[in-house]
N, C-alpha and C. Protein backbone atom coordinates (compact mmCIF):
# COMPACT_ATOMS: atom_id res chain seq x y z
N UNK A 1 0.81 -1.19 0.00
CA UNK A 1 0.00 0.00 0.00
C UNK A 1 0.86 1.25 0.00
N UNK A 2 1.95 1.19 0.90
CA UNK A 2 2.67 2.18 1.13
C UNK A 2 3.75 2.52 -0.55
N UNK A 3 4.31 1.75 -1.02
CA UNK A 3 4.54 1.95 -2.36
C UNK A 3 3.46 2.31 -3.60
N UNK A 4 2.32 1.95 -3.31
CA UNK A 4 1.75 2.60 -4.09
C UNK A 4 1.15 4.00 -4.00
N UNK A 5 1.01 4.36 -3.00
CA UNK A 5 0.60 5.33 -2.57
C UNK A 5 1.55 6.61 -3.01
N UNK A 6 2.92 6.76 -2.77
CA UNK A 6 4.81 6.85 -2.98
C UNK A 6 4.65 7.14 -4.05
N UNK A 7 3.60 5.89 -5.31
CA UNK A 7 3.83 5.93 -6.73
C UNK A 7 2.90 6.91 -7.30
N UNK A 8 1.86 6.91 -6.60
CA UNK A 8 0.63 7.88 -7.32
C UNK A 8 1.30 9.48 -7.02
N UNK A 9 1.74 9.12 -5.47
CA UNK A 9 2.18 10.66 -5.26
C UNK A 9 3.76 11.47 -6.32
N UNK A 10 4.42 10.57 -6.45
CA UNK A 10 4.96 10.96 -7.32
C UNK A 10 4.33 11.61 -8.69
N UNK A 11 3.89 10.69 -9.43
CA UNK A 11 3.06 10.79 -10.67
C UNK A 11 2.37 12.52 -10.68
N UNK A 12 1.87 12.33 -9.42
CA UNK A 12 1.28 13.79 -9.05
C UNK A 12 1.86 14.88 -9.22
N UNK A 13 3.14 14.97 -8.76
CA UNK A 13 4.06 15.93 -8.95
C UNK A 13 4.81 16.21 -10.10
N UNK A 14 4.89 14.96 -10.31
CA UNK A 14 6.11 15.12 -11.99
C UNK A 14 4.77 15.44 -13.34
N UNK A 15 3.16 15.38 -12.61
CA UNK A 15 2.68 16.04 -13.90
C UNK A 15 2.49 17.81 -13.55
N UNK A 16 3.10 18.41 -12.51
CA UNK A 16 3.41 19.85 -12.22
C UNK A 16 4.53 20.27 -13.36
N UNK A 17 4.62 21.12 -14.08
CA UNK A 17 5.55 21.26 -15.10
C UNK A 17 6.54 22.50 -14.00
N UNK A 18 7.73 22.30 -14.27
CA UNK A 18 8.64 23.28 -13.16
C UNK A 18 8.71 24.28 -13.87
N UNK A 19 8.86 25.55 -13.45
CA UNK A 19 9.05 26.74 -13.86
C UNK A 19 10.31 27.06 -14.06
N UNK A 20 10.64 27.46 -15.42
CA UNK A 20 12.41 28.02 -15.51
C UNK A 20 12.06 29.40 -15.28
N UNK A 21 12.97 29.64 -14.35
CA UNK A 21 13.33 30.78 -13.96
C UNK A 21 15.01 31.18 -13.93
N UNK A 22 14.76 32.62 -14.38
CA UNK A 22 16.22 32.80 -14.29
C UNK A 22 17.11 32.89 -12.97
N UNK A 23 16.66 32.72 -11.94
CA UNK A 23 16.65 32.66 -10.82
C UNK A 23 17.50 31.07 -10.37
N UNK A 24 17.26 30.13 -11.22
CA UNK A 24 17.82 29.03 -10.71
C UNK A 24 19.17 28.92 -11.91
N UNK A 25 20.02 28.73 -10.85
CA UNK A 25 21.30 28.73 -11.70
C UNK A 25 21.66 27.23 -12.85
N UNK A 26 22.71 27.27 -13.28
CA UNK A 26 23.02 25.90 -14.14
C UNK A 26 23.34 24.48 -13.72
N UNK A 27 23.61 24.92 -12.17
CA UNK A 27 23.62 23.85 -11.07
C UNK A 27 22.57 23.03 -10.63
N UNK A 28 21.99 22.08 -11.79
CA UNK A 28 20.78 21.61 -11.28
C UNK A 28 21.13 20.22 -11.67
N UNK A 29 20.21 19.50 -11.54
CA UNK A 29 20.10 17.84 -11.55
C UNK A 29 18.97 17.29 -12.08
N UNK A 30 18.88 16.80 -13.12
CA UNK A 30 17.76 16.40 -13.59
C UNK A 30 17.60 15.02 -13.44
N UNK A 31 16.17 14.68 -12.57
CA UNK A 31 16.35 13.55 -12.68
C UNK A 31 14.74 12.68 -12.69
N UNK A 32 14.42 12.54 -14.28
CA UNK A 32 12.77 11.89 -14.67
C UNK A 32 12.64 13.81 -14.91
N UNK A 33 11.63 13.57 -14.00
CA UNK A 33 11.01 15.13 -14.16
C UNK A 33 10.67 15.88 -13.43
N UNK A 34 11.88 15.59 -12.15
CA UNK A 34 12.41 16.28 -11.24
C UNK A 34 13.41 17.23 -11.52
N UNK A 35 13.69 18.04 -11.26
CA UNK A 35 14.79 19.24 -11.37
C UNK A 35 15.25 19.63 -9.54
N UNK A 36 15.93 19.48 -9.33
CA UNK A 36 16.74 19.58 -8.19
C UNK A 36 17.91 20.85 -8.42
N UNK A 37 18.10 22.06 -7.43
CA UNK A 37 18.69 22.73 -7.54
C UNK A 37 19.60 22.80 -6.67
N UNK A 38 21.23 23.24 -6.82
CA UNK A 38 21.98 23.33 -5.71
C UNK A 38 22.38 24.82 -5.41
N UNK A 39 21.16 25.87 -6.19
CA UNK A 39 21.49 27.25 -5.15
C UNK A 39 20.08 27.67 -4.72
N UNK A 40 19.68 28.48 -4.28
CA UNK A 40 18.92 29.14 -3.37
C UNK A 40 18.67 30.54 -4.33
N UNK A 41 17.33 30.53 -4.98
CA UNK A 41 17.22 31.54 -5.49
C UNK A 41 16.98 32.90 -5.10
N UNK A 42 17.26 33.92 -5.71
CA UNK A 42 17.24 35.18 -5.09
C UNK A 42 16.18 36.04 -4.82
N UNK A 43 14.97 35.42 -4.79
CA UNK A 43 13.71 35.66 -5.04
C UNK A 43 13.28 37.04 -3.64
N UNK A 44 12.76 37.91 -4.36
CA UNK A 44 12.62 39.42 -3.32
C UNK A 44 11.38 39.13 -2.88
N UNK A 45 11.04 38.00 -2.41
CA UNK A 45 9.95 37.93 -1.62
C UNK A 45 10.46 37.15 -0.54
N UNK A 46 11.67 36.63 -0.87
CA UNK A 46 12.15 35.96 0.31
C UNK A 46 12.09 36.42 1.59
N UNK A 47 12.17 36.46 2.92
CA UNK A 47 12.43 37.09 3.81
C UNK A 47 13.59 37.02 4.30
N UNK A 48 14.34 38.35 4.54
CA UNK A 48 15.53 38.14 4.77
C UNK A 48 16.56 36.99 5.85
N UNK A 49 15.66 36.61 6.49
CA UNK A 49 15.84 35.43 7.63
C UNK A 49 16.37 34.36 7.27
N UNK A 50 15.77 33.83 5.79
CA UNK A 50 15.73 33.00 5.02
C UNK A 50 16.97 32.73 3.84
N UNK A 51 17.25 34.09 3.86
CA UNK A 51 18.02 34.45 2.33
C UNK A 51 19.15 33.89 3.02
N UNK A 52 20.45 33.39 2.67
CA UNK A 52 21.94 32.89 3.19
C UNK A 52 22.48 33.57 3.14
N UNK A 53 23.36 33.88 4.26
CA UNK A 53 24.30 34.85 4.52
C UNK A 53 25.59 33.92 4.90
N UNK A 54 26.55 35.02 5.03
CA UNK A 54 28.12 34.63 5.19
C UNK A 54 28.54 34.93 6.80
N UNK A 55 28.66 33.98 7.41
CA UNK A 55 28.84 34.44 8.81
C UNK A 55 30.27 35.24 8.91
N UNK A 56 31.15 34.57 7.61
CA UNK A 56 32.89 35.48 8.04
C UNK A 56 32.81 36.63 7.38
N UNK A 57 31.97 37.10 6.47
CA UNK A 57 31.60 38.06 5.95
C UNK A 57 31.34 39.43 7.07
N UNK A 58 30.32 38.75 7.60
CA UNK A 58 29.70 39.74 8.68
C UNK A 58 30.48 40.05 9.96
N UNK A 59 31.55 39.16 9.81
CA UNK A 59 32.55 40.06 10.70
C UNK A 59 33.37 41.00 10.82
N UNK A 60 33.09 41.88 9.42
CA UNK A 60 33.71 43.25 9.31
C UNK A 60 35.25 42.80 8.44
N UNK A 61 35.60 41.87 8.29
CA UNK A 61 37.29 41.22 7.99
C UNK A 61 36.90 40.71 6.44
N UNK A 62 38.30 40.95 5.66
CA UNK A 62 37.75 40.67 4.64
C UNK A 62 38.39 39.11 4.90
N UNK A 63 37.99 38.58 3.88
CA UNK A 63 38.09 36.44 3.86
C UNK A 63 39.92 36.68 3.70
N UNK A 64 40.08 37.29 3.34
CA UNK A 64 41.68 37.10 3.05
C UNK A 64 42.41 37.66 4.46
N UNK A 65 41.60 38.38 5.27
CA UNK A 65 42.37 39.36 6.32
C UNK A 65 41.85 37.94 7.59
N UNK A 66 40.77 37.10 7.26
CA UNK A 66 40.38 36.13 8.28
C UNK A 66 41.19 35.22 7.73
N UNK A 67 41.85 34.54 6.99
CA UNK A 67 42.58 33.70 6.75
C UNK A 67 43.78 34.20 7.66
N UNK A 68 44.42 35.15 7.17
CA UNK A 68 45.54 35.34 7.75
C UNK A 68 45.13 35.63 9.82
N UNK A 69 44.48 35.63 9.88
CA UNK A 69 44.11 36.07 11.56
C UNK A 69 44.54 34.49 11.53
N UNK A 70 43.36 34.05 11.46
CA UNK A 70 43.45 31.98 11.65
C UNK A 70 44.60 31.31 11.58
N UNK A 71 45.85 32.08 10.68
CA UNK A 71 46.51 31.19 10.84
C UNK A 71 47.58 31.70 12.00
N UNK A 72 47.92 32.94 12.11
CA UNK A 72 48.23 33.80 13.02
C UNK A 72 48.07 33.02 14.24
N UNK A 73 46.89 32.73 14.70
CA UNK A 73 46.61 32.99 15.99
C UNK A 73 46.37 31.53 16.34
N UNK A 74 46.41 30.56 15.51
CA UNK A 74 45.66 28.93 15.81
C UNK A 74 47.31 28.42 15.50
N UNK A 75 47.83 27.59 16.62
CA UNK A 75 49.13 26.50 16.24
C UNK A 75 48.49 25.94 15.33
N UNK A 76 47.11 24.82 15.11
CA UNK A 76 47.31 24.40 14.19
C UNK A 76 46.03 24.73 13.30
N UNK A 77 46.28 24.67 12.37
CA UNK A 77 45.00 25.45 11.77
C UNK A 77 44.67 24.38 10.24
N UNK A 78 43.53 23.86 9.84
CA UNK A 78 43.83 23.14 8.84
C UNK A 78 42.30 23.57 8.14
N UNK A 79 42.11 23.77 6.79
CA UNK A 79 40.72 24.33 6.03
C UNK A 79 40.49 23.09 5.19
N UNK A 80 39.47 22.70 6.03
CA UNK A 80 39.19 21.24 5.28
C UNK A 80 37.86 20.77 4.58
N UNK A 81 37.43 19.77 3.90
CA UNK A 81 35.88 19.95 3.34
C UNK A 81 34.98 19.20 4.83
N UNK A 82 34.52 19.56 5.56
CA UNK A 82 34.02 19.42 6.81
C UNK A 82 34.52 19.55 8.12
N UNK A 83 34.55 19.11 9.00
CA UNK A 83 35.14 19.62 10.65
C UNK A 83 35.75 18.25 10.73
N UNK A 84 36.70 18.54 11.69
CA UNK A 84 37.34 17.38 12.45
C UNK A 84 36.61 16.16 12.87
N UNK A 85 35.31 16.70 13.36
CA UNK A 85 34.54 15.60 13.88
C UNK A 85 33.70 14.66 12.59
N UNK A 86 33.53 15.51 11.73
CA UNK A 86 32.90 14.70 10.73
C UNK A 86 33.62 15.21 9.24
N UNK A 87 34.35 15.16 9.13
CA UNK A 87 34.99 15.23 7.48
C UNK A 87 34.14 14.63 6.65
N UNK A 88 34.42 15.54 5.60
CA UNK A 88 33.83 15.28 4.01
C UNK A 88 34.38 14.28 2.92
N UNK A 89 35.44 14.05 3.32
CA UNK A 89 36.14 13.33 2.08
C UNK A 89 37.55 12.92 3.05
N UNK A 90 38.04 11.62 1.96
CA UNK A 90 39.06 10.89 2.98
C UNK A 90 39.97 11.59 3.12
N UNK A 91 40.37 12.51 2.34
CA UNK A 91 42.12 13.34 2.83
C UNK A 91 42.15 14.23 3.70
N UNK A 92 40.73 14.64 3.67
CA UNK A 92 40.66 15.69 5.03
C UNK A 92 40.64 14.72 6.27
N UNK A 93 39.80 13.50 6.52
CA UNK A 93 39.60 12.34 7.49
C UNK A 93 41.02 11.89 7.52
N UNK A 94 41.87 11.57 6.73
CA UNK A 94 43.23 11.28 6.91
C UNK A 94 43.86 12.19 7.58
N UNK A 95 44.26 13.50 7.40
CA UNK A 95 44.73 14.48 7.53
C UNK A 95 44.35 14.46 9.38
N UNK A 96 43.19 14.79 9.62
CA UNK A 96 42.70 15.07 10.86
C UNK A 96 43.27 13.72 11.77
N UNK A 97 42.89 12.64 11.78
CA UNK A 97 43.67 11.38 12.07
C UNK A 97 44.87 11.45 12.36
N UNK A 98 46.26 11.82 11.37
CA UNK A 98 47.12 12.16 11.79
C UNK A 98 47.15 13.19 12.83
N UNK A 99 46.82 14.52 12.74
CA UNK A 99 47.19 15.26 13.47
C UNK A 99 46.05 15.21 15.20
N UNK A 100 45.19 14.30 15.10
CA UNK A 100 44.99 13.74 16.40
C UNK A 100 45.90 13.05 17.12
N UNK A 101 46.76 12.08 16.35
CA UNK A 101 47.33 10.76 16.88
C UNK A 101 48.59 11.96 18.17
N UNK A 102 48.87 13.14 17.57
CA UNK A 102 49.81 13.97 18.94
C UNK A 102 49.21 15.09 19.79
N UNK A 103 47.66 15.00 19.98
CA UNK A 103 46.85 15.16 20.99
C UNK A 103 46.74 17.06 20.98
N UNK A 104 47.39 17.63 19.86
CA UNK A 104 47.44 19.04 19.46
C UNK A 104 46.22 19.44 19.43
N UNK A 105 46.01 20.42 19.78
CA UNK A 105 44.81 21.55 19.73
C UNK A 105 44.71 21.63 17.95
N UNK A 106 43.48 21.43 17.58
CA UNK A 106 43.16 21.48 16.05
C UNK A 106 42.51 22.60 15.96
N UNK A 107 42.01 23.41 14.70
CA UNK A 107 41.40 24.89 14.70
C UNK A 107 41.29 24.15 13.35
N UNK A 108 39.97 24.51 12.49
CA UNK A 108 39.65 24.07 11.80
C UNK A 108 38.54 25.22 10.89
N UNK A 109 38.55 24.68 9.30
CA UNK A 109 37.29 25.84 8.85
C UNK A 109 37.06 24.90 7.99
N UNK A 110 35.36 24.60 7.85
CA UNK A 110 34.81 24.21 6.85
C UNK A 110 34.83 24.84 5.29
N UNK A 111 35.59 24.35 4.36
CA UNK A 111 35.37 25.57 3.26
C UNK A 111 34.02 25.02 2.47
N UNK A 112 33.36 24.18 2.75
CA UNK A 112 32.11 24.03 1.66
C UNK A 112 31.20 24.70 2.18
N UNK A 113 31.06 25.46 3.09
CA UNK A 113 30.24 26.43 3.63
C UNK A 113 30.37 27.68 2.88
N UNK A 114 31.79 28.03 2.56
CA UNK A 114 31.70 29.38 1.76
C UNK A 114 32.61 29.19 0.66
N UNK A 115 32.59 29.04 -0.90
CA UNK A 115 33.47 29.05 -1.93
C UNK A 115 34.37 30.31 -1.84
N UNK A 116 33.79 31.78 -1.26
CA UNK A 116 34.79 32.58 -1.68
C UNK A 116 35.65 32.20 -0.48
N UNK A 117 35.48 31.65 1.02
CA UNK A 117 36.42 31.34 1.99
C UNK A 117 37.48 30.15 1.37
N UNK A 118 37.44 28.98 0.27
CA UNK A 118 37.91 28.19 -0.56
C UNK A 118 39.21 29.02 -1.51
N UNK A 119 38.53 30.27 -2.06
CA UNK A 119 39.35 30.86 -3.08
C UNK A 119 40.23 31.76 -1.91
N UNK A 120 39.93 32.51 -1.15
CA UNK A 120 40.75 33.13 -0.34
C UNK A 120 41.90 32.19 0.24
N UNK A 121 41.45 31.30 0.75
CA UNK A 121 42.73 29.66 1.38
C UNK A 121 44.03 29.52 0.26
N UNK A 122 43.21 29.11 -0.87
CA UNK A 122 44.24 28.94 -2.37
C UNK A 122 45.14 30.42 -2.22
N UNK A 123 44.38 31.21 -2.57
CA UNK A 123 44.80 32.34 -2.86
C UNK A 123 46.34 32.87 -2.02
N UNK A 124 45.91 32.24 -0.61
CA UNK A 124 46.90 32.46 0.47
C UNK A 124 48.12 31.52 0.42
N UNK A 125 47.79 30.16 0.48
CA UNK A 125 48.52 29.63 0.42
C UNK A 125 49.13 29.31 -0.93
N UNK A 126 48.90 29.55 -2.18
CA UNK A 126 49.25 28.95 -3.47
C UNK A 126 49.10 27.85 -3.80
N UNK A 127 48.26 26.97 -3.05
CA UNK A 127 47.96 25.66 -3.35
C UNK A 127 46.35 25.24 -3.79
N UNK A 128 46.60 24.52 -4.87
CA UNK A 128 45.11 24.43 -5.09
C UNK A 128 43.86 23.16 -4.19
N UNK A 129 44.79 22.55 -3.50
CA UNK A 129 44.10 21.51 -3.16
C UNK A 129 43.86 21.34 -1.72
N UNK A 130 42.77 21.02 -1.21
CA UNK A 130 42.64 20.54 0.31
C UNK A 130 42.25 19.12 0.52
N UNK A 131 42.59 18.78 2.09
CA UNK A 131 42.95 20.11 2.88
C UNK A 131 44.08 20.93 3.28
N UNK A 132 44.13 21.74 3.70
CA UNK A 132 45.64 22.98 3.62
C UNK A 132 45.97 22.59 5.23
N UNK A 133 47.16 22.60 5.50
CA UNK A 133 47.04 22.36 7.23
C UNK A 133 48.18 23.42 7.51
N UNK A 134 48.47 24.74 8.19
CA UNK A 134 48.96 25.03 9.04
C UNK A 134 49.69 24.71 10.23
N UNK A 135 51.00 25.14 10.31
CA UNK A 135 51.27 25.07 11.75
C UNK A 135 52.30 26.03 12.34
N UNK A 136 52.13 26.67 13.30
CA UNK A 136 53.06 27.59 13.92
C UNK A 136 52.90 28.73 12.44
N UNK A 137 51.64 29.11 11.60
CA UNK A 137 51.84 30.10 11.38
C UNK A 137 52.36 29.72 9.68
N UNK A 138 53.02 28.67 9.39
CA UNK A 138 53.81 28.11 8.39
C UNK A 138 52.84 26.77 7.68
N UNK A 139 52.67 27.09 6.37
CA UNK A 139 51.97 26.14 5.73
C UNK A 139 52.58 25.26 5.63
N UNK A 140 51.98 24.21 5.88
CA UNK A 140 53.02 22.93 5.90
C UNK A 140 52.37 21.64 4.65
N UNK A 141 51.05 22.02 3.89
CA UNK A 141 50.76 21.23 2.78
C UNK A 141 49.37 20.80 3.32
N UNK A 142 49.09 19.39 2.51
CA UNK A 142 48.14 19.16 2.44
C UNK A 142 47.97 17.26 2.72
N UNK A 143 47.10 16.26 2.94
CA UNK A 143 47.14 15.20 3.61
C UNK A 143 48.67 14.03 3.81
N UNK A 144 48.67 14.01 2.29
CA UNK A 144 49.84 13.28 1.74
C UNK A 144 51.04 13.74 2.98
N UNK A 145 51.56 15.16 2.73
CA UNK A 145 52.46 15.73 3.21
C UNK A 145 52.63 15.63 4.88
N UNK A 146 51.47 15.47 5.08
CA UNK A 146 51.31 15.47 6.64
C UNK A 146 51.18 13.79 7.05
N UNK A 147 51.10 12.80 6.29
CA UNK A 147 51.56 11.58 6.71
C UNK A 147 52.62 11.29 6.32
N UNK A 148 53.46 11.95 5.41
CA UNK A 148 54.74 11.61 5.26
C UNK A 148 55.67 11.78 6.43
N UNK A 149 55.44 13.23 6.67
CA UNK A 149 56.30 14.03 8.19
C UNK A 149 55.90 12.81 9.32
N UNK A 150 54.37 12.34 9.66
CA UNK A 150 54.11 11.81 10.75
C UNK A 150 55.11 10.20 10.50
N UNK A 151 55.10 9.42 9.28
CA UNK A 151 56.17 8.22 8.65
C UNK A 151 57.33 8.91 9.01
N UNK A 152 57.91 10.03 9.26
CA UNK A 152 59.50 9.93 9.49
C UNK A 152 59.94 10.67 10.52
N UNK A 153 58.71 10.88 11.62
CA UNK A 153 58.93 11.42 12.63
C UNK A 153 59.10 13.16 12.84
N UNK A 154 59.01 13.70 11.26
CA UNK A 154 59.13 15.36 11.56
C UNK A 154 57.98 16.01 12.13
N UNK A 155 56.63 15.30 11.67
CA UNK A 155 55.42 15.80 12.11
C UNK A 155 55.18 15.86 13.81
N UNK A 156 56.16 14.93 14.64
CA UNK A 156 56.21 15.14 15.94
C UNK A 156 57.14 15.72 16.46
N UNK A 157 58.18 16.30 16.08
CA UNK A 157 59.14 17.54 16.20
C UNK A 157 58.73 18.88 15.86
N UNK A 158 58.28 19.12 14.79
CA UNK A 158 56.93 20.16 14.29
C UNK A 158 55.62 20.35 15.63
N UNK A 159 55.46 19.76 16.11
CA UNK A 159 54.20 19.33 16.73
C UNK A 159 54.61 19.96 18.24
N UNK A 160 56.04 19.47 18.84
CA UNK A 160 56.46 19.25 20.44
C UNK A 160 56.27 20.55 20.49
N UNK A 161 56.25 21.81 20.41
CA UNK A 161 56.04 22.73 21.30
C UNK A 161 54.61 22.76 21.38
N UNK A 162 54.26 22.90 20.21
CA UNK A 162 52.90 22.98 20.55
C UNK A 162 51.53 22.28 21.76
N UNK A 163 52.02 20.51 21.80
CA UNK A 163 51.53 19.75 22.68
C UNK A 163 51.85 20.16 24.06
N UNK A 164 53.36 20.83 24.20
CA UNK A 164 54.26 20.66 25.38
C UNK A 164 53.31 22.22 26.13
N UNK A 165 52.86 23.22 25.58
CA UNK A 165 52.65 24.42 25.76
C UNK A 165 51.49 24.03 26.53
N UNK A 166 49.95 23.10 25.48
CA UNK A 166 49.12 22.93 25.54
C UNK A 166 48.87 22.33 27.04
N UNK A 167 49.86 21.30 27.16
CA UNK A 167 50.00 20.44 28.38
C UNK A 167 50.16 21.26 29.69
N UNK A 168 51.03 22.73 29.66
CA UNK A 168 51.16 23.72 30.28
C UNK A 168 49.98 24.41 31.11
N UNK A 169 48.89 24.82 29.81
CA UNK A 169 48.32 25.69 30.17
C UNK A 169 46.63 24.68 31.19
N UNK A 170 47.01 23.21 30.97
CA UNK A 170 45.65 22.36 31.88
C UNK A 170 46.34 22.37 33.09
């Protein structure tokens, strides 16, 4: 019953014809006679509550002047496609893994939250790929690079002040 029900209701919808609007960008997904969009149109009836905003935006800093704060001020700082706790993709999950295994304070930025926070990272560091990992201020690369150092022991010489400080201040 429950599949058929699923089936009629579908049927229902896919005989709604979707409206092109210029409003929905080229980022869509077609799929039967569904259209699926991956932006948020700009529609002035929206209420502003609704509309998406940039939280690093609204901190007065431009994305390039917050990059450089972050790395400034975080020992370790790494801009990855999700958070430490739940990564997006395995090199960022690799990446984070390593730099757990020496118990360092992590500082972290989601960049799929904001593309221009993505282009500002590149921009800074000259690298096109994440995730980017920081430390002491000094880019130190991206997953690969950071299990190599942890395979030959530099990633925990790199690391000792930082843990040793951390250990300090509990």
């Amino acid at each position: 019953m429950a599949r058929s029900l699923s089936q009629m209701m579908l049927k229902r919808f896919a005989a709604y014809p979707l409206a092109l609007s210029s409003a929905i960008t080229s980022r869509s997904i077609h799929l039967g006679e569904v259209r699926y969009s991956t932006s948020v149109p700009s529609d002035p009836d929206t209420h502003e509550d609704f509309r998406p905003t940039s939280k690093l935006e609204s901190s007065g800093l431009s994305l390039e002047n917050i990059v450089e704060q972050d790395v400034k001020e975080n020992p370790v700082m790494i801009y990855m496609k999700g958070v430490p706790d739940l990564p997006r993709c395995g090199f960022s999950s690799l990446a984070v893994r390593v730099l757990k295994e020496y118990n360092a304070p992590i500082s972290a930025r989601n960049i799929l939250e904001d593309p221009e926070l993505k282009n500002a990272v590149k921009s800074f560091s000259h690298w096109p790929t994440f995730p980017q990992i920081f430390i002491n201020g000094e880019f130190i690369g991206g997953s690969d690079i950071i299990l190599n150092m942890h395979q030959s022991g530099e990633l925990k010489e790199k690391l000792k002040t930082i843990v040793n400080n951390q250990g300090k201040e509990e």
